[in-house]
C-alpha atoms as a PDB file:
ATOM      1  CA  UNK A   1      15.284  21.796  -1.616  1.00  0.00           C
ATOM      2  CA  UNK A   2      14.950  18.059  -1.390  1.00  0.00           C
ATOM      3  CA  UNK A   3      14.922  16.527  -5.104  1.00  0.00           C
ATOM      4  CA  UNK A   4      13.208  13.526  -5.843  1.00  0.00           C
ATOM      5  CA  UNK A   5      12.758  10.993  -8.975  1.00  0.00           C
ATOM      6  CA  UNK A   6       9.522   9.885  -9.661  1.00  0.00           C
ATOM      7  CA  UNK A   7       8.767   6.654 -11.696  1.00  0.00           C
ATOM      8  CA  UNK A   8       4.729   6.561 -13.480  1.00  0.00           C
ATOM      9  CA  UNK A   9       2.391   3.788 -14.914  1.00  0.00           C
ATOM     10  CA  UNK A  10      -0.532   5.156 -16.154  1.00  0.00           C
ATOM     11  CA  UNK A  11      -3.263   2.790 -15.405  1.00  0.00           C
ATOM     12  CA  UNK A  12      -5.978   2.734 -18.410  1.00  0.00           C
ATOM     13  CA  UNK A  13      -7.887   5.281 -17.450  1.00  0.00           C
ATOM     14  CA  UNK A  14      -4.760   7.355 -17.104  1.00  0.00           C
ATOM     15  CA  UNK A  15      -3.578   6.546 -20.733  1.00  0.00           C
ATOM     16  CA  UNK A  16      -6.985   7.494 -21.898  1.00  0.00           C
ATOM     17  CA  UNK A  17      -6.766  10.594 -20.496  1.00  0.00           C
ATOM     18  CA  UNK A  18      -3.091  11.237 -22.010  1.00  0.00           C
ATOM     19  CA  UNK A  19      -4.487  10.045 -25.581  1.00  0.00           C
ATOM     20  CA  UNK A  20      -6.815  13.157 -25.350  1.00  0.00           C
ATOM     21  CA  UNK A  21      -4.647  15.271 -23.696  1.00  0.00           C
ATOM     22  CA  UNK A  22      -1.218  14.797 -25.206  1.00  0.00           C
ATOM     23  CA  UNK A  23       2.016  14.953 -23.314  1.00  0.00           C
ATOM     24  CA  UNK A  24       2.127  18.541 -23.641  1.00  0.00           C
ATOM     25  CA  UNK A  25      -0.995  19.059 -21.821  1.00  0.00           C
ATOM     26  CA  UNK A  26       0.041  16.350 -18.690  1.00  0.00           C
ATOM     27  CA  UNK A  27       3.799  18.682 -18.480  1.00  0.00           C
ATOM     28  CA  UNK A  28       1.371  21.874 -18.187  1.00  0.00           C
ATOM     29  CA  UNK A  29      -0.428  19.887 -15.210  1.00  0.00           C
ATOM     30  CA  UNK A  30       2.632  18.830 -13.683  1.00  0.00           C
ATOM     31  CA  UNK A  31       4.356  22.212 -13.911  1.00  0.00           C
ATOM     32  CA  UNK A  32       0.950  23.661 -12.262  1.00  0.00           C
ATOM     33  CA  UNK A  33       1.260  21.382  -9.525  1.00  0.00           C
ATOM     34  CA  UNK A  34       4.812  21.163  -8.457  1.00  0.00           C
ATOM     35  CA  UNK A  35       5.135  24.957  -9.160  1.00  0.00           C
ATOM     36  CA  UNK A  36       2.274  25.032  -7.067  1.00  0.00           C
ATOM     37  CA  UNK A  37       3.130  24.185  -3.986  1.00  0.00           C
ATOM     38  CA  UNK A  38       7.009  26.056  -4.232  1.00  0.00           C
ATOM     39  CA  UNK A  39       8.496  23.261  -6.138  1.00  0.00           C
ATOM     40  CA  UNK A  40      10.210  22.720  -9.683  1.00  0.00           C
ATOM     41  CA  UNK A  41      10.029  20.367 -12.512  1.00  0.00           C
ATOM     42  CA  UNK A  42      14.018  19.839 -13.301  1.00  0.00           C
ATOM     43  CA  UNK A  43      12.897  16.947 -15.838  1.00  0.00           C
ATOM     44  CA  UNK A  44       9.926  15.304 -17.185  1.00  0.00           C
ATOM     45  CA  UNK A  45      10.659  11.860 -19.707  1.00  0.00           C
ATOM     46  CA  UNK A  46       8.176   9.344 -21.052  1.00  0.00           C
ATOM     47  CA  UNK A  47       8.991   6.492 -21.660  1.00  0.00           C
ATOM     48  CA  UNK A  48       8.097   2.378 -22.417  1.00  0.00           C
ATOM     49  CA  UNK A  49       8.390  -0.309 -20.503  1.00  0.00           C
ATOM     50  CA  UNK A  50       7.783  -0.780 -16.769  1.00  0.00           C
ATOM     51  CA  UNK A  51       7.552   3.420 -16.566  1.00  0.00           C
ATOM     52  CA  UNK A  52       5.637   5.771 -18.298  1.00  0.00           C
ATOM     53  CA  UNK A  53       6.846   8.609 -17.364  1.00  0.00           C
ATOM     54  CA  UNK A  54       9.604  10.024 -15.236  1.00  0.00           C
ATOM     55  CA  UNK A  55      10.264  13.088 -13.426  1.00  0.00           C
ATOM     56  CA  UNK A  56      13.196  14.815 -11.911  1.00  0.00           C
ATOM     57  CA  UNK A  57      11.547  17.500  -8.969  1.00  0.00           C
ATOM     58  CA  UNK A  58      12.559  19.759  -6.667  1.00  0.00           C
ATOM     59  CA  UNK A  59      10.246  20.027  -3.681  1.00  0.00           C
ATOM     60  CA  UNK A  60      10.348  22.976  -0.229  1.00  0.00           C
ATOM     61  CA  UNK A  61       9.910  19.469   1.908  1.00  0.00           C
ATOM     62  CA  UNK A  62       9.310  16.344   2.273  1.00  0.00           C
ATOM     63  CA  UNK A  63       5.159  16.825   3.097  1.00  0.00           C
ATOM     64  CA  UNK A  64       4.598  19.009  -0.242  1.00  0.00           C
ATOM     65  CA  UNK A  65       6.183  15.484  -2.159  1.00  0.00           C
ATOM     66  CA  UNK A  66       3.447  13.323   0.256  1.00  0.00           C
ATOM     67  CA  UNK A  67       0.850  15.675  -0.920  1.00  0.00           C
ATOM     68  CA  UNK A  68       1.313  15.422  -4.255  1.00  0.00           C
ATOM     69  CA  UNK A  69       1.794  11.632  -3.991  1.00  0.00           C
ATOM     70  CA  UNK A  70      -1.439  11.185  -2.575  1.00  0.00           C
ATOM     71  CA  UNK A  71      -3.213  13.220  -4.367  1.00  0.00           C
ATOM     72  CA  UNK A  72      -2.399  11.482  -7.670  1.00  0.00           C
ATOM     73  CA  UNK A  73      -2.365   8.179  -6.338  1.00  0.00           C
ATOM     74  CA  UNK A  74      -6.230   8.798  -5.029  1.00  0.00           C
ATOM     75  CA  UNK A  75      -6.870   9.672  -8.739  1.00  0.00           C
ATOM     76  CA  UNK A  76      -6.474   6.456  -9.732  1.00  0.00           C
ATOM     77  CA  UNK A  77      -5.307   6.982 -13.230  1.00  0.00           C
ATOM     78  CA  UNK A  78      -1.548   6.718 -12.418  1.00  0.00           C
ATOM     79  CA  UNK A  79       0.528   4.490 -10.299  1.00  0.00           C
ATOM     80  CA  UNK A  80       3.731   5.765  -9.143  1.00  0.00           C
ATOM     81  CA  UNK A  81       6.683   5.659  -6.452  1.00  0.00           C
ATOM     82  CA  UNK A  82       9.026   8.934  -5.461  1.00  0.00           C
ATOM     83  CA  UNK A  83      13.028   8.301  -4.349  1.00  0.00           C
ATOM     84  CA  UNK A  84      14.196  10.558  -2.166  1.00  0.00           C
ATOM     85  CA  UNK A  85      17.678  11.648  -4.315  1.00  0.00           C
ATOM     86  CA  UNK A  86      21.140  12.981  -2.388  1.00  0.00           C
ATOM     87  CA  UNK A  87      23.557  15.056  -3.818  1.00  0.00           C
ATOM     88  CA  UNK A  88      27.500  13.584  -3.298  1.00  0.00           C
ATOM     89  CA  UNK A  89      27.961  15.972  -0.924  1.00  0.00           C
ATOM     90  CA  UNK A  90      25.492  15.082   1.381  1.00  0.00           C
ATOM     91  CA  UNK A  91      26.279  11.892   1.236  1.00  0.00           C
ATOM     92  CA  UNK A  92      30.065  12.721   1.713  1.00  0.00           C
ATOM     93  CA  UNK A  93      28.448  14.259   5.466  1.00  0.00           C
ATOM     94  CA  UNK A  94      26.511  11.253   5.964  1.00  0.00           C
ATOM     95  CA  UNK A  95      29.449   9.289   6.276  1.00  0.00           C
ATOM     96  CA  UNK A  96      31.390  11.645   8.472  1.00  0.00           C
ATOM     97  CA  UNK A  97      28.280  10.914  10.998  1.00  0.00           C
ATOM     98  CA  UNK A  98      28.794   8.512  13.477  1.00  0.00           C
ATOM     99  CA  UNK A  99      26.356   6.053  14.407  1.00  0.00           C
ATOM    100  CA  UNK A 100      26.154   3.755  17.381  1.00  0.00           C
ATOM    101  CA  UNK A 101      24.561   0.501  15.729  1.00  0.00           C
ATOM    102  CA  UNK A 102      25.288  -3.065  16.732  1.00  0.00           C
ATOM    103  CA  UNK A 103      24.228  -5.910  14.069  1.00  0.00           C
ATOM    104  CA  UNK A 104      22.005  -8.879  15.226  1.00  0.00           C
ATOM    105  CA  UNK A 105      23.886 -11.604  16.881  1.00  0.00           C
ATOM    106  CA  UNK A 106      27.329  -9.447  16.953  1.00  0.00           C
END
């Protein structure tokens, strides 16, 4: 399953909502919603600073992470940005790949 880190700000709204809510009521949201749709939470942080809140998460595919990404971006009460994460070994078979690429002005 492709895994992904995602990297929060709660906007003010957002933080409202977690002041009422507590953290243990957003993870019970989050599980919902990546369990959901086939996926897995693998880790869920807060945290201070330029993030709020990140999340380790195992998705089927690609489209069930653009789902969920749009769907809590449209809420407006969190801003937030998924990476696409690769395990050594795939990497490892990325470079055995070859790839006919020429470099501007070479």
């Amino acid at each position: 399953m492709p895994k992904f880190l995602i990297q929060s700000t709660y906007t003010a709204e957002g933080t409202k909502g977690l002041l009422e809510e507590g953290a243990s009521g957003r993870r019970a949201v989050v599980d919902q919603v990546v369990t959901g749709l086939g996926g897995r939470v693998e880790a869920m942080y807060y945290a201070f600073g330029a993030d709020d809140l990140v999340l380790i998460v195992d998705f089927p595919d690609t489209v069930s992470m653009a789902a969920v990404s749009l769907t809590v971006k449209a809420s407006g009460a969190i801003q937030s940005r998924a990476t696409p994460l690769l395990t050594v070994e795939e990497i490892d078979e990325a470079t055995r790949r070859q790839v006919a690429f020429r470099a501007p002005g070479a």
